[in-house]
Structures are given as C-alpha cells and as structure tokens.
C-alpha atoms as a PDB file:
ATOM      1  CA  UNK A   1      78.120  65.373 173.256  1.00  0.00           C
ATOM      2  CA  UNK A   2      80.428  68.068 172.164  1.00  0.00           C
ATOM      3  CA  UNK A   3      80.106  71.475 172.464  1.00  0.00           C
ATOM      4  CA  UNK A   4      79.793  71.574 168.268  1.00  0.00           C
ATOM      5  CA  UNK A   5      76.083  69.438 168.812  1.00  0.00           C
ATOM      6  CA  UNK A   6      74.970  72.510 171.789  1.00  0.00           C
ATOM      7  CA  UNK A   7      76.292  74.984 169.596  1.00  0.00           C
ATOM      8  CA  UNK A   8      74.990  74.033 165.852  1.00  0.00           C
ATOM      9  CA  UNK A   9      71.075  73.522 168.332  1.00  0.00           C
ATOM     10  CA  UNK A  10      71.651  77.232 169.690  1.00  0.00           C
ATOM     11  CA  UNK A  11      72.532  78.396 166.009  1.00  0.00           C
ATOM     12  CA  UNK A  12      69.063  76.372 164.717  1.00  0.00           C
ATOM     13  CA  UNK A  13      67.359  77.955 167.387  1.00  0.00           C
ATOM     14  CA  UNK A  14      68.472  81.624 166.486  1.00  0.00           C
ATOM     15  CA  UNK A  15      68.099  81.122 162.794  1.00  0.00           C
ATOM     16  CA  UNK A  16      64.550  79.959 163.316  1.00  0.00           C
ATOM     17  CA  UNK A  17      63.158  81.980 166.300  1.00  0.00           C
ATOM     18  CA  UNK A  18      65.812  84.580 167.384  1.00  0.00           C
ATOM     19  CA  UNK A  19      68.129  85.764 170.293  1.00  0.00           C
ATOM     20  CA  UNK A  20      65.445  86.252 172.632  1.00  0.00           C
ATOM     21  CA  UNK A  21      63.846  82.838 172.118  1.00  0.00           C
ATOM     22  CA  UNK A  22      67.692  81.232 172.434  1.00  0.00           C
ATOM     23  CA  UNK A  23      67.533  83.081 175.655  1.00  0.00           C
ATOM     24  CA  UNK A  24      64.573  81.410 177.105  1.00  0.00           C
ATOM     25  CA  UNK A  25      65.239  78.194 175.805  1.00  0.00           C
ATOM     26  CA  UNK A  26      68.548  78.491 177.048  1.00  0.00           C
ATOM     27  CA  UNK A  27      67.260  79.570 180.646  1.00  0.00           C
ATOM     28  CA  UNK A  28      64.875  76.892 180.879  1.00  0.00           C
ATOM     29  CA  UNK A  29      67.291  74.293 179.745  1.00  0.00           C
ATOM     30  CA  UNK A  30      69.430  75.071 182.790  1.00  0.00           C
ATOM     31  CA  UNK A  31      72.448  76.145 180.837  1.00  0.00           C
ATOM     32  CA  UNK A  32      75.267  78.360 182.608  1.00  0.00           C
ATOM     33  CA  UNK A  33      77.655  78.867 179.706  1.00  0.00           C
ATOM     34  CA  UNK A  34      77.707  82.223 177.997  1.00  0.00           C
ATOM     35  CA  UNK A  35      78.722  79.977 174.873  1.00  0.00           C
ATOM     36  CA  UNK A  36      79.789  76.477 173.850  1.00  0.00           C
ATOM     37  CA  UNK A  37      83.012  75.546 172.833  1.00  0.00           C
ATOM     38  CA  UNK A  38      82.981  73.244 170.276  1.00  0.00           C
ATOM     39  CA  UNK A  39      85.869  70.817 170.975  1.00  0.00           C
ATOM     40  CA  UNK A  40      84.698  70.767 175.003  1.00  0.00           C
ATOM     41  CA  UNK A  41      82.676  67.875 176.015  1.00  0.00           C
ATOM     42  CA  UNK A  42      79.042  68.472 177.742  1.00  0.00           C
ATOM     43  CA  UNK A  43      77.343  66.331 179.182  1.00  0.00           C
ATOM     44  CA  UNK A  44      74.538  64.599 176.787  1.00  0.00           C
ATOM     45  CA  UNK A  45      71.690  65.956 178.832  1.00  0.00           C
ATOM     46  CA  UNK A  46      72.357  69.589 178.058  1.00  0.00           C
ATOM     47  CA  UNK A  47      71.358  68.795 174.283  1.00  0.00           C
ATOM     48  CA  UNK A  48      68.474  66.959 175.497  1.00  0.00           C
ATOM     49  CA  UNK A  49      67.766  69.888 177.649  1.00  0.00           C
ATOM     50  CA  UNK A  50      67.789  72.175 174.858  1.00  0.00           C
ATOM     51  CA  UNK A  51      65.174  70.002 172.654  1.00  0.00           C
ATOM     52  CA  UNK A  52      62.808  69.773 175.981  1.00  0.00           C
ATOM     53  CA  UNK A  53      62.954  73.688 176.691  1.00  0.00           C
ATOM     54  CA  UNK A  54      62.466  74.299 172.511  1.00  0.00           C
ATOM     55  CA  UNK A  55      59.891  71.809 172.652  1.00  0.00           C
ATOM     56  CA  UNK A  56      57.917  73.291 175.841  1.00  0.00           C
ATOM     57  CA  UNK A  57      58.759  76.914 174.500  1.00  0.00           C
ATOM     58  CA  UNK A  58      57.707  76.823 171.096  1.00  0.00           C
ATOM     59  CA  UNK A  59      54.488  74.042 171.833  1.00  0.00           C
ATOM     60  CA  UNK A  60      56.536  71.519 168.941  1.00  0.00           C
ATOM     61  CA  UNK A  61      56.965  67.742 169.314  1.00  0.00           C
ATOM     62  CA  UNK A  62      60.582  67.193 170.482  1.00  0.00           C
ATOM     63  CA  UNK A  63      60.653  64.981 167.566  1.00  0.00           C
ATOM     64  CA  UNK A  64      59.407  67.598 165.176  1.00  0.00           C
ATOM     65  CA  UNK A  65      62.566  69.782 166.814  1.00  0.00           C
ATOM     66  CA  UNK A  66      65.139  66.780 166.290  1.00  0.00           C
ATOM     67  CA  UNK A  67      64.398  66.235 162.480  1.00  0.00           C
ATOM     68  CA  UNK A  68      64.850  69.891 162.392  1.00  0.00           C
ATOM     69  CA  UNK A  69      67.982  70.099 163.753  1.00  0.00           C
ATOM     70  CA  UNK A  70      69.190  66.988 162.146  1.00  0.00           C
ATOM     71  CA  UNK A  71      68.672  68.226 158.642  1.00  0.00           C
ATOM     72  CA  UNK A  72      69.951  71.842 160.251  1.00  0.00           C
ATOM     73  CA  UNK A  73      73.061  69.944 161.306  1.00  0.00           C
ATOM     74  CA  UNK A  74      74.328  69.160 157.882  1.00  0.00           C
ATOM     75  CA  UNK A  75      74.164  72.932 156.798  1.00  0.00           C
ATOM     76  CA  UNK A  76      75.735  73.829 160.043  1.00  0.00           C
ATOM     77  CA  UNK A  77      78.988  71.574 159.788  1.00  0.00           C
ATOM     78  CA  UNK A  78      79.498  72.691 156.056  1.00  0.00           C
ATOM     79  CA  UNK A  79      79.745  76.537 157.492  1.00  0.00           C
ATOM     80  CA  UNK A  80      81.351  75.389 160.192  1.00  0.00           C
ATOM     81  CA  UNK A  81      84.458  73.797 158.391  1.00  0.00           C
ATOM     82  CA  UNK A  82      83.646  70.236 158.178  1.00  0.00           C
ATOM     83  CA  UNK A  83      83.246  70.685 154.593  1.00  0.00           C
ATOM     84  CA  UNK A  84      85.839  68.776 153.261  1.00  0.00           C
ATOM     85  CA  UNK A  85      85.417  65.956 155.501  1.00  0.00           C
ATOM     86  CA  UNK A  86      81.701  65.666 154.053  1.00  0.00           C
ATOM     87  CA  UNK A  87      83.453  66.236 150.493  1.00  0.00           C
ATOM     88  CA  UNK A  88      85.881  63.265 151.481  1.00  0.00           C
ATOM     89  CA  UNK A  89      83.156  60.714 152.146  1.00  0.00           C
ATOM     90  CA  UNK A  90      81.902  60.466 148.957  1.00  0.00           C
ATOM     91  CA  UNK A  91      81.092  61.987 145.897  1.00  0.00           C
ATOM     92  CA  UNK A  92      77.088  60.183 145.657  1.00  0.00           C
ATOM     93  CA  UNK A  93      74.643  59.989 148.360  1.00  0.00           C
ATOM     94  CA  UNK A  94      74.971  55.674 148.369  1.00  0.00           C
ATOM     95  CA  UNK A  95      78.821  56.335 148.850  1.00  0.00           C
ATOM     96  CA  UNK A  96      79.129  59.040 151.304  1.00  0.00           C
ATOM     97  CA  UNK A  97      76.440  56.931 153.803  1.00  0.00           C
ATOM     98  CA  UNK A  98      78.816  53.711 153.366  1.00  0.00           C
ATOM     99  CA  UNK A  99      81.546  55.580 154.605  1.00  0.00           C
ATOM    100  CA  UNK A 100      79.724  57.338 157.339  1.00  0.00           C
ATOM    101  CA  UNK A 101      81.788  54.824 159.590  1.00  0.00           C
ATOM    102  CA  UNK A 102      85.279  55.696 158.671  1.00  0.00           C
ATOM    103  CA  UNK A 103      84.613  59.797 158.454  1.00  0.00           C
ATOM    104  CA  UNK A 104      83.297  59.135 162.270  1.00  0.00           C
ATOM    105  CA  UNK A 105      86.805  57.066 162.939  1.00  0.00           C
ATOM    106  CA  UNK A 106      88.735  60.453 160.863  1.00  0.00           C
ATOM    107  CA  UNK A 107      86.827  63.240 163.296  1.00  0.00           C
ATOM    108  CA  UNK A 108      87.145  61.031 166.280  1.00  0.00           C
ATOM    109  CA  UNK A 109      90.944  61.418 166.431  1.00  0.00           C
ATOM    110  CA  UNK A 110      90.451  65.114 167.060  1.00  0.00           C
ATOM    111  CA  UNK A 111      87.359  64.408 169.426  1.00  0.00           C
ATOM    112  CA  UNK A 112      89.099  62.077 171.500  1.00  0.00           C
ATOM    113  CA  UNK A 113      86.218  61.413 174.063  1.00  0.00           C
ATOM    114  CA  UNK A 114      83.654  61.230 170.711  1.00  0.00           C
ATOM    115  CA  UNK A 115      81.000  58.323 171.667  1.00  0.00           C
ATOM    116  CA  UNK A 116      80.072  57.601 167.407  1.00  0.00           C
ATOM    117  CA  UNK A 117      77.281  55.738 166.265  1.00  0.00           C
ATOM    118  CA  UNK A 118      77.594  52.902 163.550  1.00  0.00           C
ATOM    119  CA  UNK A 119      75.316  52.812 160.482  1.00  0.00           C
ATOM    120  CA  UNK A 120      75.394  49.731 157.518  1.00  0.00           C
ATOM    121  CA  UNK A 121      74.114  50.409 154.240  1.00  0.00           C
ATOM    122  CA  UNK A 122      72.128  47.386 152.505  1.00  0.00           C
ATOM    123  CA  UNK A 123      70.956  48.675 148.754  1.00  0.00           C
ATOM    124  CA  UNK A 124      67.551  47.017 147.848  1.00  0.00           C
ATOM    125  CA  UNK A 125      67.552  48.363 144.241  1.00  0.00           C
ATOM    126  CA  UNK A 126      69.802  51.161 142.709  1.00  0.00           C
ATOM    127  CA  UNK A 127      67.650  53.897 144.225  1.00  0.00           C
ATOM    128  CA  UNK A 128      66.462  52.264 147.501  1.00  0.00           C
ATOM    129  CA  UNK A 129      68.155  50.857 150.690  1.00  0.00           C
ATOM    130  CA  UNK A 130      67.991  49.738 154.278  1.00  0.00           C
ATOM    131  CA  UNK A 131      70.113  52.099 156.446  1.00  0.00           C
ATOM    132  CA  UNK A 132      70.674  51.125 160.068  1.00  0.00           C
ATOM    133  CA  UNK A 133      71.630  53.477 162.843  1.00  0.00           C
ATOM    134  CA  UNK A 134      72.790  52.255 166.103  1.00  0.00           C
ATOM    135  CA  UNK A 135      73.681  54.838 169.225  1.00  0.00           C
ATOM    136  CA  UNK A 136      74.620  54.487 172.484  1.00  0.00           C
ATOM    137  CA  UNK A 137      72.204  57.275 173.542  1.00  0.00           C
ATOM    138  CA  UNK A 138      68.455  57.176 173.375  1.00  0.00           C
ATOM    139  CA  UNK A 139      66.058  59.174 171.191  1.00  0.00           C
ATOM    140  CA  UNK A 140      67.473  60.295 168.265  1.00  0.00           C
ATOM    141  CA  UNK A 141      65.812  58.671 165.614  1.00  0.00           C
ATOM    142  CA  UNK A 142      64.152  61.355 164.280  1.00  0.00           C
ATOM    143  CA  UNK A 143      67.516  63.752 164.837  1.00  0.00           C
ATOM    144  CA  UNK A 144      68.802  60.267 162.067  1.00  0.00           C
ATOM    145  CA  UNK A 145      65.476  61.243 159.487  1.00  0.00           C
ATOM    146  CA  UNK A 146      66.755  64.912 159.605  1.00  0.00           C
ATOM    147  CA  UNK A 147      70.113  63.864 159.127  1.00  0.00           C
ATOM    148  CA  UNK A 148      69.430  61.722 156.139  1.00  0.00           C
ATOM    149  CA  UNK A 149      67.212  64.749 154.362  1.00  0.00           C
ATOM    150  CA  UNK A 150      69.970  66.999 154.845  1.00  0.00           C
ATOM    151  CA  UNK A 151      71.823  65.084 153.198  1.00  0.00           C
ATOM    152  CA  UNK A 152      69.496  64.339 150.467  1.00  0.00           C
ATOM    153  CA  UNK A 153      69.252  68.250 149.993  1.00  0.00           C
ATOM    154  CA  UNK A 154      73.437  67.876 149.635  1.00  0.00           C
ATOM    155  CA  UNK A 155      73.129  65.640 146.953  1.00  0.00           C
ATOM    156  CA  UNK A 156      70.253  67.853 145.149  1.00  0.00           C
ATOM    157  CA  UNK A 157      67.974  64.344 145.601  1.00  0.00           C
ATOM    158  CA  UNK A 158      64.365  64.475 147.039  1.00  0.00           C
ATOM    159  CA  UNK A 159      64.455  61.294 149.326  1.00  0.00           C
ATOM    160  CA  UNK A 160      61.605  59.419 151.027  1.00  0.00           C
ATOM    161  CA  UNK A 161      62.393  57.987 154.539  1.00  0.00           C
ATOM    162  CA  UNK A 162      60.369  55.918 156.324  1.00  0.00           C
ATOM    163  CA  UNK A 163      61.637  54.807 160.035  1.00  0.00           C
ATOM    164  CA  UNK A 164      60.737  50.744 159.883  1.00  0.00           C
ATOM    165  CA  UNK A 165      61.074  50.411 164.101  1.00  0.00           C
ATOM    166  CA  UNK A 166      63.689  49.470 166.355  1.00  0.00           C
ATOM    167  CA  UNK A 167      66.588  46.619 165.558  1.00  0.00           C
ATOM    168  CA  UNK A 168      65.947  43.616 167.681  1.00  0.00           C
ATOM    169  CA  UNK A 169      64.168  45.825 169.698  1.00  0.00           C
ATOM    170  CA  UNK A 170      66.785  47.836 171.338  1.00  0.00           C
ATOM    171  CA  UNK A 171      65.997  51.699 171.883  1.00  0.00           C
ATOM    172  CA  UNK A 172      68.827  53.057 170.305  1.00  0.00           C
ATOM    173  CA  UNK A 173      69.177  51.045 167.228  1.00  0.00           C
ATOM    174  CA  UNK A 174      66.701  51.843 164.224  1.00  0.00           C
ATOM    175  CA  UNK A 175      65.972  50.860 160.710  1.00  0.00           C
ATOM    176  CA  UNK A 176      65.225  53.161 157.682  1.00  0.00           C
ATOM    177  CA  UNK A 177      63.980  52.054 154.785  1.00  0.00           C
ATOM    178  CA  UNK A 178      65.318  54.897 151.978  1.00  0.00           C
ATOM    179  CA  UNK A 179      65.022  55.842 148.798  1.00  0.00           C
ATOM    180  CA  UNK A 180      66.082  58.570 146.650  1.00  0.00           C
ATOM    181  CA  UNK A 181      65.320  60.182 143.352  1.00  0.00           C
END
C-alpha cells in the first residue's frame, strides 16, 4: 500500500489516542520510518502491522479498528487534497460509488505501482443496492463498511450496511447489501 494508507492510520491513531499511543503502536508494529511518504510504496504488511499493534494496544477487535479507519479515511483524503477527485466522482452517493472504478483508474496514473480494487453497483430500489468489493489483499471488509459510512456522512445520509458474506467464496471479494436514507 502507499505511504498515504500508513500515514492517514498514524493520523487516526493520533486523533483518537495521541502521540504517545502512535509511538507504541508504531514500535510494536515494527516500523523504522520516522514518517511515511505518501507517494512511496510499503509493503502491505506494515498497514496490517499497524491494525495488529492498535488492536493488541488498545484491547479492540482489528475489525472494530478497520471500520474506524475506513470511515476515518474519507475525512483524511478530503484534508489531504483528494478533494476534488471525491467532488469529481459524483455529485449523489449512487453516482459517486458507480464511478468508484474510473476515480481508482484517474489516481492510479500518479500511483503507478497502485494494486485497486473493483466494486459494481446493482440498485435494488431507489434507496437500496448490492455493492460488491473485490481486492487482491485479504481482510478488509470491514476497512469497505467504514468506507461506505464515511461516505454516507459525505453525502449527509444515515446508511445501513449489512456485509451479506464472501462472493463465490473467495476471501477477498464481499457483498454489501446498502441502503441509504
């Protein structure tokens, strides 16, 4: 992952706990770098490092600390100047998650080694639909749940997600069932 992900995590740490928890969590994670940098590569196991330490640290369900983080992340990249890429992807909730694909295509010519995921929107009725998320790294459907309530908050909707299980079971491809008010 990119030095944005390790960096946005550290910054949901802080805001959360503090310095001196980031400092623990940071220790037990096994991380050397004074700081991230956020257009650097990492390897995906120093994120996954990160939510273990917080996890063990703080006595939280790593899942609990990815839906955290997920819905943390969409604050993050607005502050961080992603804005008007998030602006560009749609004006409504529905439209901004069906073009969740081609802003991924947009950022990955400046993150040239970016690994995306894919998502397809299916609307069941004009406030509900099934959202599929699939990854090429394990684990983060919960990180997905926090993603979609940030969002929701975005939008100024209250939203109701409910993770309906793995797609054909493969690990790292999930279906939501969502739906929005």
């Amino acid at each position: 992952m990119y030095g944005l992900v390790n960096k946005a995590a550290q910054d949901f740490v802080i805001a959360g706990h503090g310095e001196e928890t980031w400092n623990i969590i940071k220790e037990k994670a096994g991380i050397k770098e004074d700081a991230f940098v956020s257009m650097q590569p990492y390897p995906d196991e120093i994120t996954y490092n990160i939510v273990g330490a917080a996890s063990e640290l703080l006595g939280a369900d790593p899942n609990d600390i990815l839906e955290g983080f997920g819905k943390y992340w969409i604050e993050f990249t607005m502050v961080e100047g992603y804005s008007h890429l998030l602006d560009l992807a749609g004006r409504t909730f529905p439209e901004f998650l069906n073009n969740l694909n081609n802003m991924h295509a947009h950022i990955a010519q400046s993150y040239t080694e970016l690994q995306p995921p894919s998502f397809y929107c299916e609307e069941i009725d004009d406030k509900t639909f099934k959202f599929e998320y699939h990854s090429n790294r394990p684990g983060l459907a919960r990180f997905v749940i926090g993603l979609l309530l940030g969002l929701g908050d975005r939008f100024g909707l209250k939203l109701d997600v409910k993770h309906v299980g793995t797609i054909d079971n493969k690990e790292n491809s999930h279906e939501y069932l969502v739906s929005y008010s």
